[in-house]
C-alpha atoms as a PDB file:
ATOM      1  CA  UNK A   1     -15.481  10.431 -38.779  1.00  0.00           C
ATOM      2  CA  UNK A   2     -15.238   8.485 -35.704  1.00  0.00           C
ATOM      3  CA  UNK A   3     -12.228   8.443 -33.200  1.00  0.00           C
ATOM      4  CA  UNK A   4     -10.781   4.945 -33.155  1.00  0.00           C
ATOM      5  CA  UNK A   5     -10.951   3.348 -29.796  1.00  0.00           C
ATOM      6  CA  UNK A   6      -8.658   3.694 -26.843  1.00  0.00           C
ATOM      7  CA  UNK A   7      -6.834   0.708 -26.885  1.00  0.00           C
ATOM      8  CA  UNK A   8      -6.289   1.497 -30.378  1.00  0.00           C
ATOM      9  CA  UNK A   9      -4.968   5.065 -30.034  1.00  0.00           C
ATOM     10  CA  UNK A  10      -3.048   3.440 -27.156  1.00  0.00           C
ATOM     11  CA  UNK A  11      -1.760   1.036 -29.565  1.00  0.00           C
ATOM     12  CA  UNK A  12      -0.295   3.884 -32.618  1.00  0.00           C
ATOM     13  CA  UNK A  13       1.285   6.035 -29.553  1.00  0.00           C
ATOM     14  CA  UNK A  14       3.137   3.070 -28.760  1.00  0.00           C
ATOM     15  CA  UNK A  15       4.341   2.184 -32.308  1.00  0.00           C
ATOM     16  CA  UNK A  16       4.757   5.740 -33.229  1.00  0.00           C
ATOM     17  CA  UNK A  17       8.470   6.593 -34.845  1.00  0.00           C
ATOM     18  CA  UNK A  18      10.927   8.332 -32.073  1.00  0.00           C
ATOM     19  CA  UNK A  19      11.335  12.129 -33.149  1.00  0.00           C
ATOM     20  CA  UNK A  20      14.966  12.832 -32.869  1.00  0.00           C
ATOM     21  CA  UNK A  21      14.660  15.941 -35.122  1.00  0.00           C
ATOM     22  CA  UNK A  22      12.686  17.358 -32.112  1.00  0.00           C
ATOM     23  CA  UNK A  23      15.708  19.107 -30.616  1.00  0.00           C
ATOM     24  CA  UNK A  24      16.238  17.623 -27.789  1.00  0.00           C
ATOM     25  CA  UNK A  25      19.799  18.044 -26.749  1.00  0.00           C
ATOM     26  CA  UNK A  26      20.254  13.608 -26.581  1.00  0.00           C
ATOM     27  CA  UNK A  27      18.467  13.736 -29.511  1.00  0.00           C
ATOM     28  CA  UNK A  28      20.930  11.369 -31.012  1.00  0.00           C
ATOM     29  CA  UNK A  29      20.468   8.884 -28.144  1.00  0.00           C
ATOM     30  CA  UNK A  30      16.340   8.597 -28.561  1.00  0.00           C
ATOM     31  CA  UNK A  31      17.112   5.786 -30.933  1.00  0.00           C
ATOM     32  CA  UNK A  32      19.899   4.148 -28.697  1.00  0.00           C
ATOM     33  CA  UNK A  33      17.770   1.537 -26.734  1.00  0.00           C
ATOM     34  CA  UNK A  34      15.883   0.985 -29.795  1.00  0.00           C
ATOM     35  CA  UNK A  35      12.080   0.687 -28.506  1.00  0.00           C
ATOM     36  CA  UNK A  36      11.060   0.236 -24.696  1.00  0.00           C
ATOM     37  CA  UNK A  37       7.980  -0.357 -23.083  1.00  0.00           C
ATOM     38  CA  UNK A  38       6.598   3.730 -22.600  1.00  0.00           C
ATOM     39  CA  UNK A  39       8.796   5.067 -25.195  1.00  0.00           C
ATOM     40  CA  UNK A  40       6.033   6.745 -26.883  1.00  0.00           C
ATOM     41  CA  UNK A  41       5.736   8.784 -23.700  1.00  0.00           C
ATOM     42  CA  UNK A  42       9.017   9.613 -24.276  1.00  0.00           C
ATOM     43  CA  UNK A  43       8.752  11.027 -27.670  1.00  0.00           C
ATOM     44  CA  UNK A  44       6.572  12.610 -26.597  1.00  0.00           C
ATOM     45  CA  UNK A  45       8.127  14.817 -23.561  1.00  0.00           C
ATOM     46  CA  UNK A  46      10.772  15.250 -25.602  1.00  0.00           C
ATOM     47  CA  UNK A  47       7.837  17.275 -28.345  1.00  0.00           C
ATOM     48  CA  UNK A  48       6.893  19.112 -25.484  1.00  0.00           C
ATOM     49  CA  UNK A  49      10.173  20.237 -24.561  1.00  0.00           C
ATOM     50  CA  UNK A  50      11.137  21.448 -27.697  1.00  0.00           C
ATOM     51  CA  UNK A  51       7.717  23.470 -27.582  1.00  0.00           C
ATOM     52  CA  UNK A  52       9.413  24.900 -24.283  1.00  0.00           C
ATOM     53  CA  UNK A  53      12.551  25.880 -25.574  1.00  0.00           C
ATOM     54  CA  UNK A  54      11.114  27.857 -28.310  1.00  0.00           C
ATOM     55  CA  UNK A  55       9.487  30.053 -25.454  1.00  0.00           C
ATOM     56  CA  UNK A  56      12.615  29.961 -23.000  1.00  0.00           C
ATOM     57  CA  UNK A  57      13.599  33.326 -23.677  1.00  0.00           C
ATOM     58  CA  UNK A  58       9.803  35.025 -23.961  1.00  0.00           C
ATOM     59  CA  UNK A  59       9.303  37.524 -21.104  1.00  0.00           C
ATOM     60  CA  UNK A  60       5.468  38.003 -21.324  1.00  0.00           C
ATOM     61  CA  UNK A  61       3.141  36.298 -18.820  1.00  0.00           C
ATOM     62  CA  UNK A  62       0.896  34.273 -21.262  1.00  0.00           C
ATOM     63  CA  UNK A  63       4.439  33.140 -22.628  1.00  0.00           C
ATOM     64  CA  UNK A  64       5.628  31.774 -19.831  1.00  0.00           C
ATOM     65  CA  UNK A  65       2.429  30.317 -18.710  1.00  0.00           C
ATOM     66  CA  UNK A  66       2.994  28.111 -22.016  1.00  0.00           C
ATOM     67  CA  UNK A  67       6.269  27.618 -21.069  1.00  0.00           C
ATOM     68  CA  UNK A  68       5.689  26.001 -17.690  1.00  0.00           C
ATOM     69  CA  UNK A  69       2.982  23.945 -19.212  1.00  0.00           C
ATOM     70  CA  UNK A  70       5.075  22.665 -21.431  1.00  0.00           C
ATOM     71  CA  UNK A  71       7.982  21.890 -19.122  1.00  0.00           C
ATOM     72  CA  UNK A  72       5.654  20.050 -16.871  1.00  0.00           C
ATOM     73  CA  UNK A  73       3.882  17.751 -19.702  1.00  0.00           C
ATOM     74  CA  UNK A  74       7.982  17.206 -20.743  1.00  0.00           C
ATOM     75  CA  UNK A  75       8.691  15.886 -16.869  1.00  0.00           C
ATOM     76  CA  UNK A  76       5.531  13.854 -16.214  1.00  0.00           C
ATOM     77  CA  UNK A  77       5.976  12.220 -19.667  1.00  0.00           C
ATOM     78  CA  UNK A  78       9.481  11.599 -19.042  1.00  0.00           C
ATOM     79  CA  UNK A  79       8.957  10.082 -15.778  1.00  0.00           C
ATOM     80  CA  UNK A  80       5.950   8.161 -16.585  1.00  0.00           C
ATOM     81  CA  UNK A  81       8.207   6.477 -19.591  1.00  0.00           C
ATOM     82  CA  UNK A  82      10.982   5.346 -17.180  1.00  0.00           C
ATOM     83  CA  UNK A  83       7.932   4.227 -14.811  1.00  0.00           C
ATOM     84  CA  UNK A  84       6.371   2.094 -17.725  1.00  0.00           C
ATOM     85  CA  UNK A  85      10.016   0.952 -18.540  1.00  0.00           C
ATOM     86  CA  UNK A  86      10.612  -0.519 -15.081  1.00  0.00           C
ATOM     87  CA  UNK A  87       6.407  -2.254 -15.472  1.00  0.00           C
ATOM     88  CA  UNK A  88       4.375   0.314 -14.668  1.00  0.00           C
ATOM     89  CA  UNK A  89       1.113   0.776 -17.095  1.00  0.00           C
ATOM     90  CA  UNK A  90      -1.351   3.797 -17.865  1.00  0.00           C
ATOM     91  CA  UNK A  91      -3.748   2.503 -14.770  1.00  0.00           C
ATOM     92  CA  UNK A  92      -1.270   2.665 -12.344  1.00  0.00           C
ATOM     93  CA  UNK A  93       0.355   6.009 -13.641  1.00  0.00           C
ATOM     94  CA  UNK A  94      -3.236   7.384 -13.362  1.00  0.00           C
ATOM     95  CA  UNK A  95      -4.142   6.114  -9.999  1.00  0.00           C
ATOM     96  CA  UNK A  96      -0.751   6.354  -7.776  1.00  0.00           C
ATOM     97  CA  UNK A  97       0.784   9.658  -9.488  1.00  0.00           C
ATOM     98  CA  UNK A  98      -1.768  11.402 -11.894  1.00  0.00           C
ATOM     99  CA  UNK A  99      -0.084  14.760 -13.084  1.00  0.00           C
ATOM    100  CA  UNK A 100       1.667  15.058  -9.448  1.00  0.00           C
ATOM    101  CA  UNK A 101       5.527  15.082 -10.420  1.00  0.00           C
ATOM    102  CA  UNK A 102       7.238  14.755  -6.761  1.00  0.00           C
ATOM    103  CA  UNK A 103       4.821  11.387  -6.536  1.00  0.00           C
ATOM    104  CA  UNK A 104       6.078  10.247 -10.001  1.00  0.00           C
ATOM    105  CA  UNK A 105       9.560  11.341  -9.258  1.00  0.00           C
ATOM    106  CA  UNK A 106       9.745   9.632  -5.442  1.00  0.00           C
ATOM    107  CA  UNK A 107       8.059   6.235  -7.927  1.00  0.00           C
ATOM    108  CA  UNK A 108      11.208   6.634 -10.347  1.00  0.00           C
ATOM    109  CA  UNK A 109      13.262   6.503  -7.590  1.00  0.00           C
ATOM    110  CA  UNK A 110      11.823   3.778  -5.631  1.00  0.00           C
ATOM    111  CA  UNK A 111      12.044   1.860  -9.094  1.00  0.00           C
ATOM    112  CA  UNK A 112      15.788   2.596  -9.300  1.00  0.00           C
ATOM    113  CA  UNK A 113      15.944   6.071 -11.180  1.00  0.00           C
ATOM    114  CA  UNK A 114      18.377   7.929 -10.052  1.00  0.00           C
ATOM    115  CA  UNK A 115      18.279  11.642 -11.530  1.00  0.00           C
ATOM    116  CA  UNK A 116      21.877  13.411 -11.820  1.00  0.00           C
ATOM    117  CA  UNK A 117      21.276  16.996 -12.745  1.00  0.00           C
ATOM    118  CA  UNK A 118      21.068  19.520  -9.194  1.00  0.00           C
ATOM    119  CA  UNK A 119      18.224  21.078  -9.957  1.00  0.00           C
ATOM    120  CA  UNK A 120      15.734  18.119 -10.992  1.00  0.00           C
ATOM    121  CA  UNK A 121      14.360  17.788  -7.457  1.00  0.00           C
ATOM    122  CA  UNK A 122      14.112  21.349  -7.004  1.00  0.00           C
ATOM    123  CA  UNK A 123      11.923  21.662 -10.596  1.00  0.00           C
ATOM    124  CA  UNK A 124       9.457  19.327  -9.533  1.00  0.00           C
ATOM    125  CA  UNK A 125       8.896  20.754  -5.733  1.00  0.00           C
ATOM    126  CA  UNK A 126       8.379  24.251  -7.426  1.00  0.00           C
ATOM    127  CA  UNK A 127       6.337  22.837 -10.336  1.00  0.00           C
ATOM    128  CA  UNK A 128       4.233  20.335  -9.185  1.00  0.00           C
ATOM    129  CA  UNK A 129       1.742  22.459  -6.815  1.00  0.00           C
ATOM    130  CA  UNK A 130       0.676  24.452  -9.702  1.00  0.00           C
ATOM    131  CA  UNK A 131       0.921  21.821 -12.781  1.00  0.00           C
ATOM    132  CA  UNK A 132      -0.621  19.196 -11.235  1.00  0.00           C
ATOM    133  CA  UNK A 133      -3.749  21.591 -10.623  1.00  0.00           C
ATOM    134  CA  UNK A 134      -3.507  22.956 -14.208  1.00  0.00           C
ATOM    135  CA  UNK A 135      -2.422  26.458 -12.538  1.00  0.00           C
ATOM    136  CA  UNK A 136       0.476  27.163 -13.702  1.00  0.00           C
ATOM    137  CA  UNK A 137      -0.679  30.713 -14.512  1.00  0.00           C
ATOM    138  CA  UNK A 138       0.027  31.820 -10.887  1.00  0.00           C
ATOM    139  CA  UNK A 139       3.523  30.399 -10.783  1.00  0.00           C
ATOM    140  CA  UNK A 140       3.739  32.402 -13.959  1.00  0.00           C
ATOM    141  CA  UNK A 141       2.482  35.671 -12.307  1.00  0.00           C
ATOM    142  CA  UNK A 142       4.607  35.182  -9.098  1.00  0.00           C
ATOM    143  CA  UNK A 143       7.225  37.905  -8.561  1.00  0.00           C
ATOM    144  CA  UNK A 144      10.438  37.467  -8.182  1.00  0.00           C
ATOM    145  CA  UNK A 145       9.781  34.275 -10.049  1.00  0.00           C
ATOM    146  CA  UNK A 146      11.114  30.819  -7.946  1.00  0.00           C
ATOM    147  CA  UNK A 147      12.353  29.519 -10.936  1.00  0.00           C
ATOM    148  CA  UNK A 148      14.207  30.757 -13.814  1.00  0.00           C
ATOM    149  CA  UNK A 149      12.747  29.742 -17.192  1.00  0.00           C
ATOM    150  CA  UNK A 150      17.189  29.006 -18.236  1.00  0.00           C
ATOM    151  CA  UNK A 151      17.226  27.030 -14.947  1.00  0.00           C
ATOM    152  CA  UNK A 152      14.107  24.835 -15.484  1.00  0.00           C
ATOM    153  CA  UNK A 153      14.446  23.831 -19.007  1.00  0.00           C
ATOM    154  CA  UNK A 154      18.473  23.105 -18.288  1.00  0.00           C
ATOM    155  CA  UNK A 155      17.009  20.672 -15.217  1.00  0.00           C
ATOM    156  CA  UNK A 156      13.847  19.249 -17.559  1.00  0.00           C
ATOM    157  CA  UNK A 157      16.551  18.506 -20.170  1.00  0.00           C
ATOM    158  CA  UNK A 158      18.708  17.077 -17.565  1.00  0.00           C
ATOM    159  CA  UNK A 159      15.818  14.741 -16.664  1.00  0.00           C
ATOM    160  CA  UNK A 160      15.684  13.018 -20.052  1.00  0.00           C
ATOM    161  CA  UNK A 161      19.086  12.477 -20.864  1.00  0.00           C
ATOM    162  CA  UNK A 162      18.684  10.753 -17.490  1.00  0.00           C
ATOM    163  CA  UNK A 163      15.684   8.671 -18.373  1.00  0.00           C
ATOM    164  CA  UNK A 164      17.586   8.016 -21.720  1.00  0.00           C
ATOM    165  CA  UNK A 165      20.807   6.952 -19.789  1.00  0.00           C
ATOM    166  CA  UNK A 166      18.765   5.196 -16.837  1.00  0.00           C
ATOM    167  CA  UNK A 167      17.062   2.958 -20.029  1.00  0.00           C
ATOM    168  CA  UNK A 168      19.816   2.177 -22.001  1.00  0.00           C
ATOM    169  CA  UNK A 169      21.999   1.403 -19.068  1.00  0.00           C
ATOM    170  CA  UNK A 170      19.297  -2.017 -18.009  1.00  0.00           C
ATOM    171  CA  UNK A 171      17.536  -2.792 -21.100  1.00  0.00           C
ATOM    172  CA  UNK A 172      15.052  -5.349 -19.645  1.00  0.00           C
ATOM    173  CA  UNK A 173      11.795  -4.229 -21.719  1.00  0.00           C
ATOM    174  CA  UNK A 174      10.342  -4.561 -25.133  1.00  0.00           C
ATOM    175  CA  UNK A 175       7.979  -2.721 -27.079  1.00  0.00           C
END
């Protein structure tokens, strides 16, 4: 069986139902602004997070490996759906930010994103040397570690409910 085309795979992401059951702490708010334009993106981070959290407390290398992966698909999704919320599309994401999360963070911002929780900044300066390389295995392996695994996934849960507040606050796209 064939894959079905890009634009269409682009097109059933886009129109896929939100996951609120995912356990994200707002999970309750991911069908507040109803649908916006990179919302699928969204659901998605917030998939990946919930992979994270299951991990959060694992104290084995390959574990938190996983765990940083998963934290940095969760921010560059998240960030990437406020980016297509403010116009942004998939070209532009590729060519101006990639999987670099202080460029797609410092884009949010420029857009009018303004993230609340402390430690948001200091998550994606740690995280983005090694994620957006596909190494986070050495960040894993680094002793003492730069960045708790309590501290990250309270900041990359910080970062949606921001996205989430940041959306609903100026509706102003459709999906």
């Amino acid at each position: 069986m064939r894959a079905p085309p890009p634009s269409r795979r682009r097109r059933h992401r886009q129109e896929a139902a939100s996951s609120p059951a995912a356990g994200h702490a707002s999970a309750p708010a991911c069908s507040s602004p109803a649908r916006w334009r990179g919302k699928y993106l969204f659901d998605n981070a917030v998939g990946f997070l919930a992979g994270a959290r299951h991990l959060v407390s694992a104290s084995d290398p390959h574990s938190r490996e996983n765990f940083l992966q998963l934290i940095g698909c969760a921010v560059e999704l998240a960030l990437k759906s406020y980016l297509h919320f403010a116009g942004w599309n998939d070209d532009r994401c590729r060519a101006e930010v990639r999987h670099d999360l202080v460029k797609a963070l410092a884009a949010a911002e420029q857009l009018g994103f303004h993230p609340r929780h402390p430690d948001t900044r200091m998550l994606t300066r740690i995280l983005s040397p090694y994620y957006r390389c596909h190494r986070t295995r050495e960040l894993a392996r680094r002793e003492p570690t730069p960045l708790s695994s309590e501290r990250a996934l309270r900041a990359a849960e910080g970062l949606l409910d921001d996205v989430l507040a940041a959306v609903a606050a100026h509706p102003r796209s459709g999906g």
